[in-house]
C-alpha atoms as a PDB file:
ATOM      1  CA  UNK A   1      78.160 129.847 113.069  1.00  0.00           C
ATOM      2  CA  UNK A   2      80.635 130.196 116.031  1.00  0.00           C
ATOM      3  CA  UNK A   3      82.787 127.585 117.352  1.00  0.00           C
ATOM      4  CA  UNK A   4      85.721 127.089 119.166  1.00  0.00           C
ATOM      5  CA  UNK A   5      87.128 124.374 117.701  1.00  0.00           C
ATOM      6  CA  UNK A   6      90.430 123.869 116.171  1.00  0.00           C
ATOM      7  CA  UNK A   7      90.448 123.827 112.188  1.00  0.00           C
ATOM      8  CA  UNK A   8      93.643 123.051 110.284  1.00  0.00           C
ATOM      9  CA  UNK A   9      94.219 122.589 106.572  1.00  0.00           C
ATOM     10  CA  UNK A  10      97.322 120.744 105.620  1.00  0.00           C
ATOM     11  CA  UNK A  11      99.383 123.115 103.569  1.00  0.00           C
ATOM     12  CA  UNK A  12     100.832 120.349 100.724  1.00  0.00           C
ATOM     13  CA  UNK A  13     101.726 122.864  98.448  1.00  0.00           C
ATOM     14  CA  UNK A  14      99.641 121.371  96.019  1.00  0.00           C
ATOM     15  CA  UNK A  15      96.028 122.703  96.419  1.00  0.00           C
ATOM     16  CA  UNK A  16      94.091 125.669  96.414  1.00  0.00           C
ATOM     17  CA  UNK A  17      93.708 125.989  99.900  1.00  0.00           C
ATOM     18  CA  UNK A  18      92.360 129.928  99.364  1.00  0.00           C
ATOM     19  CA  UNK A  19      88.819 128.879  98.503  1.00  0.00           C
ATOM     20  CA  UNK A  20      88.691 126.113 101.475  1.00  0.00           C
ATOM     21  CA  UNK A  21      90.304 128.702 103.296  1.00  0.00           C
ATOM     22  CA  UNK A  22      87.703 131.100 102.990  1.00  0.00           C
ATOM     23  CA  UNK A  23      84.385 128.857 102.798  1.00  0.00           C
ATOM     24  CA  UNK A  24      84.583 128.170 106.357  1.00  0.00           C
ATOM     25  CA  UNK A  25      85.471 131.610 107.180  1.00  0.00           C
ATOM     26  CA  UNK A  26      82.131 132.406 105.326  1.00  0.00           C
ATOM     27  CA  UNK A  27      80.614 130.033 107.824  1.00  0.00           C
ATOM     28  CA  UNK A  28      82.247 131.978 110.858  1.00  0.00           C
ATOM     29  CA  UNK A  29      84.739 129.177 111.599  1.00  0.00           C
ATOM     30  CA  UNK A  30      88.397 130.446 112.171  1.00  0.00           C
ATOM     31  CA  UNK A  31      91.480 127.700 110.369  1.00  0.00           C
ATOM     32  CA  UNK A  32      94.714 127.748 110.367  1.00  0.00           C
ATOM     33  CA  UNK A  33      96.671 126.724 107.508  1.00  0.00           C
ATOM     34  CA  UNK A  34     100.201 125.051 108.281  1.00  0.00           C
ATOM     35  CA  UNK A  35     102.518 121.934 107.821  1.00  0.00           C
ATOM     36  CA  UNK A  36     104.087 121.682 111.253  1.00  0.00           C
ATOM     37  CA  UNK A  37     102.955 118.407 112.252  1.00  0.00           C
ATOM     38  CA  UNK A  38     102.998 120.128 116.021  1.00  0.00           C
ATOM     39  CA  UNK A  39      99.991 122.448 114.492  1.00  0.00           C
ATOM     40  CA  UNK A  40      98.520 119.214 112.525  1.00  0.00           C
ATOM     41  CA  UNK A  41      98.342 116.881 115.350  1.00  0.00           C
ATOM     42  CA  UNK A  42      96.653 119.627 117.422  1.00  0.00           C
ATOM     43  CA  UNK A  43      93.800 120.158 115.664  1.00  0.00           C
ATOM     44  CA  UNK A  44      90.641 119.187 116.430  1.00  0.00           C
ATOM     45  CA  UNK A  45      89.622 118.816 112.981  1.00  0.00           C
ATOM     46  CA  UNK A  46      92.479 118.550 109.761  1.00  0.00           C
ATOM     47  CA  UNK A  47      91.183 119.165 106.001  1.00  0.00           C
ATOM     48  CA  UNK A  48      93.415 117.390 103.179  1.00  0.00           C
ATOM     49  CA  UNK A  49      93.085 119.497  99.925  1.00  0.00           C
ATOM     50  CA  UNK A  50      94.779 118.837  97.138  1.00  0.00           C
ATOM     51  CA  UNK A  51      95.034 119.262  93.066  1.00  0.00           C
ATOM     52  CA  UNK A  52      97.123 118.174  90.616  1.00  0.00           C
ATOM     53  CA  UNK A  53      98.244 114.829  90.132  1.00  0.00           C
ATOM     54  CA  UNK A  54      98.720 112.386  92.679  1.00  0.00           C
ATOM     55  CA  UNK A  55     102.168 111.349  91.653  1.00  0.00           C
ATOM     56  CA  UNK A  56     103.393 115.368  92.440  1.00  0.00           C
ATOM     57  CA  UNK A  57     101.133 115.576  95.770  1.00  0.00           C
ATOM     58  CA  UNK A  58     102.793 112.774  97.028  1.00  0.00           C
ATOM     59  CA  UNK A  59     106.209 113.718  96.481  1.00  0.00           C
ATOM     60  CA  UNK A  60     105.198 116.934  98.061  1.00  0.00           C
ATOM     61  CA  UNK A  61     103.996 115.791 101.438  1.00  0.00           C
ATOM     62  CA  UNK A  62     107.061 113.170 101.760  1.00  0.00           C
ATOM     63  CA  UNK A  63     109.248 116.261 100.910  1.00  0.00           C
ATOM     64  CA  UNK A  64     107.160 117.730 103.915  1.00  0.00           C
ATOM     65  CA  UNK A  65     107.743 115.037 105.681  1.00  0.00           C
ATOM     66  CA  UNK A  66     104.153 114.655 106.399  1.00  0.00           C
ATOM     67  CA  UNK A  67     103.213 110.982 105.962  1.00  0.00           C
ATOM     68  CA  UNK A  68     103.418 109.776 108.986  1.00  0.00           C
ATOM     69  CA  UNK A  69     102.314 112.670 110.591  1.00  0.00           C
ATOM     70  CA  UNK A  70      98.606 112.255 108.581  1.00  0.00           C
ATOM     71  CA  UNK A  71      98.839 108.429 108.742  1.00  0.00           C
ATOM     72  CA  UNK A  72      99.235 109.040 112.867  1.00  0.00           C
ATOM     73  CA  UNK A  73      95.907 111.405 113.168  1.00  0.00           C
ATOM     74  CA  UNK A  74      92.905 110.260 115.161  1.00  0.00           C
ATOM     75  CA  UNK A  75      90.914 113.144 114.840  1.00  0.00           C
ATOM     76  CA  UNK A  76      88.352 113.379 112.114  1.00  0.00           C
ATOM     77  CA  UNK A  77      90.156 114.071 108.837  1.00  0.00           C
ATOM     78  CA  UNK A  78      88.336 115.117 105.848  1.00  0.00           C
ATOM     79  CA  UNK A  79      90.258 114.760 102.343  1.00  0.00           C
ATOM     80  CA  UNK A  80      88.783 117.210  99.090  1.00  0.00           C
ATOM     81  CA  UNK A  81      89.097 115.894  96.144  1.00  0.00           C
ATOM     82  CA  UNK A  82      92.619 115.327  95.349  1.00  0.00           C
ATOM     83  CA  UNK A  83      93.500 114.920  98.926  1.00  0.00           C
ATOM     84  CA  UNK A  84      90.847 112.258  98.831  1.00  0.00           C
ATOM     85  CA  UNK A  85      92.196 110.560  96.317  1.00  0.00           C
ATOM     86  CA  UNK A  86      95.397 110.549  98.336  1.00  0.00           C
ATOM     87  CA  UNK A  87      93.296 108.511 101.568  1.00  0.00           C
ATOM     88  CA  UNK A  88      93.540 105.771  99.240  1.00  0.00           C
ATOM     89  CA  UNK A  89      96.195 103.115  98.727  1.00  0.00           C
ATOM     90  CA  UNK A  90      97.161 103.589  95.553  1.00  0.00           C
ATOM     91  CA  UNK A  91      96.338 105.579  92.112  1.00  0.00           C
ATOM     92  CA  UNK A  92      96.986 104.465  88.696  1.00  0.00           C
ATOM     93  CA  UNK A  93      97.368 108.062  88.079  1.00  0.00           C
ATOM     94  CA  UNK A  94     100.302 108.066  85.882  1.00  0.00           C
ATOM     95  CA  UNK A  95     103.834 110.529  86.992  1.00  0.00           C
ATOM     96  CA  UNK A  96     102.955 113.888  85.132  1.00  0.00           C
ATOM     97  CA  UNK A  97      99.975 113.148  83.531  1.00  0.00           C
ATOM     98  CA  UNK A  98      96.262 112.283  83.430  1.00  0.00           C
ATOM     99  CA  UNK A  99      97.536 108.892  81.748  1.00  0.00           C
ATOM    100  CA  UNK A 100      96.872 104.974  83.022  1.00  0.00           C
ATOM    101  CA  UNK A 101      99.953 103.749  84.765  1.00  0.00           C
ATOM    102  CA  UNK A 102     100.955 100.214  84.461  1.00  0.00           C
ATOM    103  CA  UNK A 103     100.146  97.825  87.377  1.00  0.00           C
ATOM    104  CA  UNK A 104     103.772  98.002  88.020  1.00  0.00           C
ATOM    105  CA  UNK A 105     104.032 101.749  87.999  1.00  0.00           C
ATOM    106  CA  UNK A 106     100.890 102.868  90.413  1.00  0.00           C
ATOM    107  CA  UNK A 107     101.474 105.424  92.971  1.00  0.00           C
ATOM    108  CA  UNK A 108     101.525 104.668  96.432  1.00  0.00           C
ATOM    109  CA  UNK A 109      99.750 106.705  98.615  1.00  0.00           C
ATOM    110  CA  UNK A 110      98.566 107.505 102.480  1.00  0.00           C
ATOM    111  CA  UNK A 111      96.914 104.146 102.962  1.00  0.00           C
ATOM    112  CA  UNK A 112      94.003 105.568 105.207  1.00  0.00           C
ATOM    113  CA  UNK A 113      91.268 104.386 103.740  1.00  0.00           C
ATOM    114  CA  UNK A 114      91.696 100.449 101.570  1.00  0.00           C
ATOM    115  CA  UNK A 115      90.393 101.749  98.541  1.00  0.00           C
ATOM    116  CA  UNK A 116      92.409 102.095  95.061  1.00  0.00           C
ATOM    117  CA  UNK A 117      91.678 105.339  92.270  1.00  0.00           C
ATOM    118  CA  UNK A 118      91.134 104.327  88.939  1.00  0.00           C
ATOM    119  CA  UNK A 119      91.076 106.556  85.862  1.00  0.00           C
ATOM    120  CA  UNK A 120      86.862 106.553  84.967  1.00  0.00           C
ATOM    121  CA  UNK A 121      85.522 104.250  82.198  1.00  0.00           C
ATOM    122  CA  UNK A 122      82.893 106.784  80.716  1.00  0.00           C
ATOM    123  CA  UNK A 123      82.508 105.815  77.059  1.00  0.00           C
ATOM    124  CA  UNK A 124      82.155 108.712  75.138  1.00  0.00           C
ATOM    125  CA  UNK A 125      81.482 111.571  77.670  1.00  0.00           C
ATOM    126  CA  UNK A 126      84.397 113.941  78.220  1.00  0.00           C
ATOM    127  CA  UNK A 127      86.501 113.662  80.929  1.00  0.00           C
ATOM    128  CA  UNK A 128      87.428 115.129  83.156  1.00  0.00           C
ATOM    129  CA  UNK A 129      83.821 115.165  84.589  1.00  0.00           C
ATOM    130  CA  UNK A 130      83.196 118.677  85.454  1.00  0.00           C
ATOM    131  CA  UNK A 131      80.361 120.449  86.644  1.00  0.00           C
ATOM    132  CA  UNK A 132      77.211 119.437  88.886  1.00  0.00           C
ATOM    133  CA  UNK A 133      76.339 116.390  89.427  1.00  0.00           C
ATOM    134  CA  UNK A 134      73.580 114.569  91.990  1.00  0.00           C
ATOM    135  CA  UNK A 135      75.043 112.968  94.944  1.00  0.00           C
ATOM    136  CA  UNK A 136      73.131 110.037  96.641  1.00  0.00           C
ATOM    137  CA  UNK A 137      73.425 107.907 100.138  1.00  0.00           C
ATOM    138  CA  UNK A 138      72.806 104.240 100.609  1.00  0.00           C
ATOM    139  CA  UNK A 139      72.519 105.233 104.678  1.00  0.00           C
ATOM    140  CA  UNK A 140      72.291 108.180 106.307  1.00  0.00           C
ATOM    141  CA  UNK A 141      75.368 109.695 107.712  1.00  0.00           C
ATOM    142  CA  UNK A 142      76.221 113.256 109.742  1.00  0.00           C
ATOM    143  CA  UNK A 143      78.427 114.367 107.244  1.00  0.00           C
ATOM    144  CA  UNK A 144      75.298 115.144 105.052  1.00  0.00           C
ATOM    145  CA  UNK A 145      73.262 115.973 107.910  1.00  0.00           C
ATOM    146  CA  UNK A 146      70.472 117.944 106.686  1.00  0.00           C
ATOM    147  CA  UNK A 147      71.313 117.821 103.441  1.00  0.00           C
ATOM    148  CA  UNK A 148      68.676 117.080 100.741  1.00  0.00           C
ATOM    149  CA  UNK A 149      68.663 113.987  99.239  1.00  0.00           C
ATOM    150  CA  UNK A 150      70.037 113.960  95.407  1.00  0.00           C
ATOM    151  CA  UNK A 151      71.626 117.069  96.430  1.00  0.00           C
ATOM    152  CA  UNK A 152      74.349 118.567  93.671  1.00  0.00           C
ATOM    153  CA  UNK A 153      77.447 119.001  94.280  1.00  0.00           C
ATOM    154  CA  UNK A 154      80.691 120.341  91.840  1.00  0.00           C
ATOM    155  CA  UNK A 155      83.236 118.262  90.515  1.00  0.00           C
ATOM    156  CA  UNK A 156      86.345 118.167  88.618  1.00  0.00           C
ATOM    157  CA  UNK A 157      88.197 114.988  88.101  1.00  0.00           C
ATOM    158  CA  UNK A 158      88.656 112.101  85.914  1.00  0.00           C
ATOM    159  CA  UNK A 159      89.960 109.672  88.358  1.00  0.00           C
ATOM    160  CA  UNK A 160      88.145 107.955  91.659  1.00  0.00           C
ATOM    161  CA  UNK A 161      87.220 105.647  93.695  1.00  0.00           C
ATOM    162  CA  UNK A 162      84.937 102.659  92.574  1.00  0.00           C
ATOM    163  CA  UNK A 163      82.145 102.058  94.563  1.00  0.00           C
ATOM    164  CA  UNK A 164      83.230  99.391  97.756  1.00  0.00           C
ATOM    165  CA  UNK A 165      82.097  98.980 101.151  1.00  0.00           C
ATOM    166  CA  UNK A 166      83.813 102.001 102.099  1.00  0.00           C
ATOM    167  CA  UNK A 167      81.745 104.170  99.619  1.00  0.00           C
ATOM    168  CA  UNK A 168      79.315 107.001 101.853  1.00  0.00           C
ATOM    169  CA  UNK A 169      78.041 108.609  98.862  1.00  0.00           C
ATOM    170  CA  UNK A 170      77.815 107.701  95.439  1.00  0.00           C
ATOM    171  CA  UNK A 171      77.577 109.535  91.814  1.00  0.00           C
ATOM    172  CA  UNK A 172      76.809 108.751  88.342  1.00  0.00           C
ATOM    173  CA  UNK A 173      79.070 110.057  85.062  1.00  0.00           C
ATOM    174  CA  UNK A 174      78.862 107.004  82.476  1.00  0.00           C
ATOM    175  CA  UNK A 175      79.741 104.871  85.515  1.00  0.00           C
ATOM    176  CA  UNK A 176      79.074 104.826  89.519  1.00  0.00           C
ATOM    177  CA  UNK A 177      81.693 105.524  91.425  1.00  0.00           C
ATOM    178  CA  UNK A 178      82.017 107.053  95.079  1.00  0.00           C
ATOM    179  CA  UNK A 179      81.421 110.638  95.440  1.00  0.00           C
ATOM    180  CA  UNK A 180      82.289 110.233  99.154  1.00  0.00           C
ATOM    181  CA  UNK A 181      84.249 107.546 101.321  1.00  0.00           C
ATOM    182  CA  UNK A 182      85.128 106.711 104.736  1.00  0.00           C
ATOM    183  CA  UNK A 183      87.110 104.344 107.404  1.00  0.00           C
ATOM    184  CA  UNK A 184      87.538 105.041 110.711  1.00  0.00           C
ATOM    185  CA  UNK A 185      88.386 108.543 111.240  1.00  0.00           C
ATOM    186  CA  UNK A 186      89.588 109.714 107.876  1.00  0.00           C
ATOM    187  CA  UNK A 187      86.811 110.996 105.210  1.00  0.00           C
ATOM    188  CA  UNK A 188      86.881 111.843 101.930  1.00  0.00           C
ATOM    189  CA  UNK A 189      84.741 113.916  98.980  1.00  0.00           C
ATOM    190  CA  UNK A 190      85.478 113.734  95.525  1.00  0.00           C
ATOM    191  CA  UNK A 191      83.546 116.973  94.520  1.00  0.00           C
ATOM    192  CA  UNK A 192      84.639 120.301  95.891  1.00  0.00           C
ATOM    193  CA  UNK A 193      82.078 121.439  99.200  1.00  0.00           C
ATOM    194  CA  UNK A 194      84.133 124.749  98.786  1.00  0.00           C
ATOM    195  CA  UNK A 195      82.218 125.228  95.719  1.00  0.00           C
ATOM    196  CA  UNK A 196      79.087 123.230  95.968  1.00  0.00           C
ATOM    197  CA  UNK A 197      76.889 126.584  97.109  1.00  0.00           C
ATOM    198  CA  UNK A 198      74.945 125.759 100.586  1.00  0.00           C
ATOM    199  CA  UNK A 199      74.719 121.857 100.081  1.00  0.00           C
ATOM    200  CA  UNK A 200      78.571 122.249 100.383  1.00  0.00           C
ATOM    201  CA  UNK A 201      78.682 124.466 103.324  1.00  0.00           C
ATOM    202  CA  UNK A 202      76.376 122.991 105.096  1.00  0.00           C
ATOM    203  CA  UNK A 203      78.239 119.609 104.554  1.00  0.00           C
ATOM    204  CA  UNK A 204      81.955 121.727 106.002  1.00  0.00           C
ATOM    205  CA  UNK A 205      79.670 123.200 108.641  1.00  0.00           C
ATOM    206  CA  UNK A 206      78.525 118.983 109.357  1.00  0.00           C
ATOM    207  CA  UNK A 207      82.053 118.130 109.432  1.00  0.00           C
ATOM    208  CA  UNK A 208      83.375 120.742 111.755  1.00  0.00           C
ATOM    209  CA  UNK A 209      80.563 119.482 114.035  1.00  0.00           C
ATOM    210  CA  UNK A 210      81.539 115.735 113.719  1.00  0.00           C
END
């Protein structure tokens, strides 16, 4: 795959941006990683990464002083994982640990997409929920353009977002809750595409191409 087109990762200095780094340079597609918000705004096409907990990639990108430089983009933006998590309002993701926070105590973050993440309610399956799991569509969509239906996909997390209109794609782990979600401009996956094998590349190769 060649392109010319502008690719730029968000360096929050909370993520492994290595392996995102280096699955679209296994598709041929050049990126730059950077947080200059001169570089960010630029880009054709950003990619929000993140890991951790919300709470600490927060803090991060306001030490950055990259809020309002995300919350400003108008190109397509897609967030992995984490840095999905992160489109959201808010996560009950408690400061420093994998804990509920109180109602009063939920972190507040980028507001992109009006969705909330909430620890999962799995019953007695282990969390986090790691490993492959079947992703499925309501509608078709480019971002899984050519990509099988009930494709699998690899995840690690034990927070997300519930399922809501702004749910693309959906997954099952002793609940449903969205594997993929969108509004406007800003997109994000809850598994990791880096890792997913060639469902996952072909869905970064589908977003590059948005």
């Amino acid at each position: 795959m060649t392109q010319t087109t502008k690719v730029v990762i968000v360096n929050t200095g909370c993520a492994n941006i290595y392996s995102v780094q280096c699955a679209f340079e296994r598709l041929g597609v050049e990126v730059t990683v950077s947080d200059d918000p001169a570089v960010i705004k630029a880009a054709d096409k950003v990619l929000l990464p993140g890991v951790g907990s919300a709470f600490a990639a927060m803090d991060s990108i306001r030490q950055k002083d990259l809020v309002g430089v995300i919350q400003s983009l108008t190109q397509p933006v897609l967030g992995i994982c984490l840095g999905m998590q992160l489109m959201a309002n808010t996560s009950n993701e408690k400061p420093g640990s994998h804990l509920v926070a109180s109602k009063t105590d939920l972190v507040d973050c980028l507001g992109l997409i009006p969705t909330q993440i909430e620890r999962m309610e799995v019953g007695e399956l282990v969390l986090p929920h790691m490993g492959w799991n079947q992703v499925t569509l309501d509608n078709p969509h480019p971002l899984f353009k050519n990509i099988e239906e009930g494709a699998h996909f690899y995840f690690v997390h034990s927070f997300c977002a519930p399922l809501s209109e702004y749910t693309l794609a959906k997954c099952e782990y002793g609940m449903g809750f969205s594997a993929a979600i969108y509004h406007n401009n800003f997109y994000g996956v809850q598994f990791h595409p880096e890792r997913s094998g060639k469902a996952g590349a072909q869905l970064l190769k589908n977003f590059v191409e948005l």
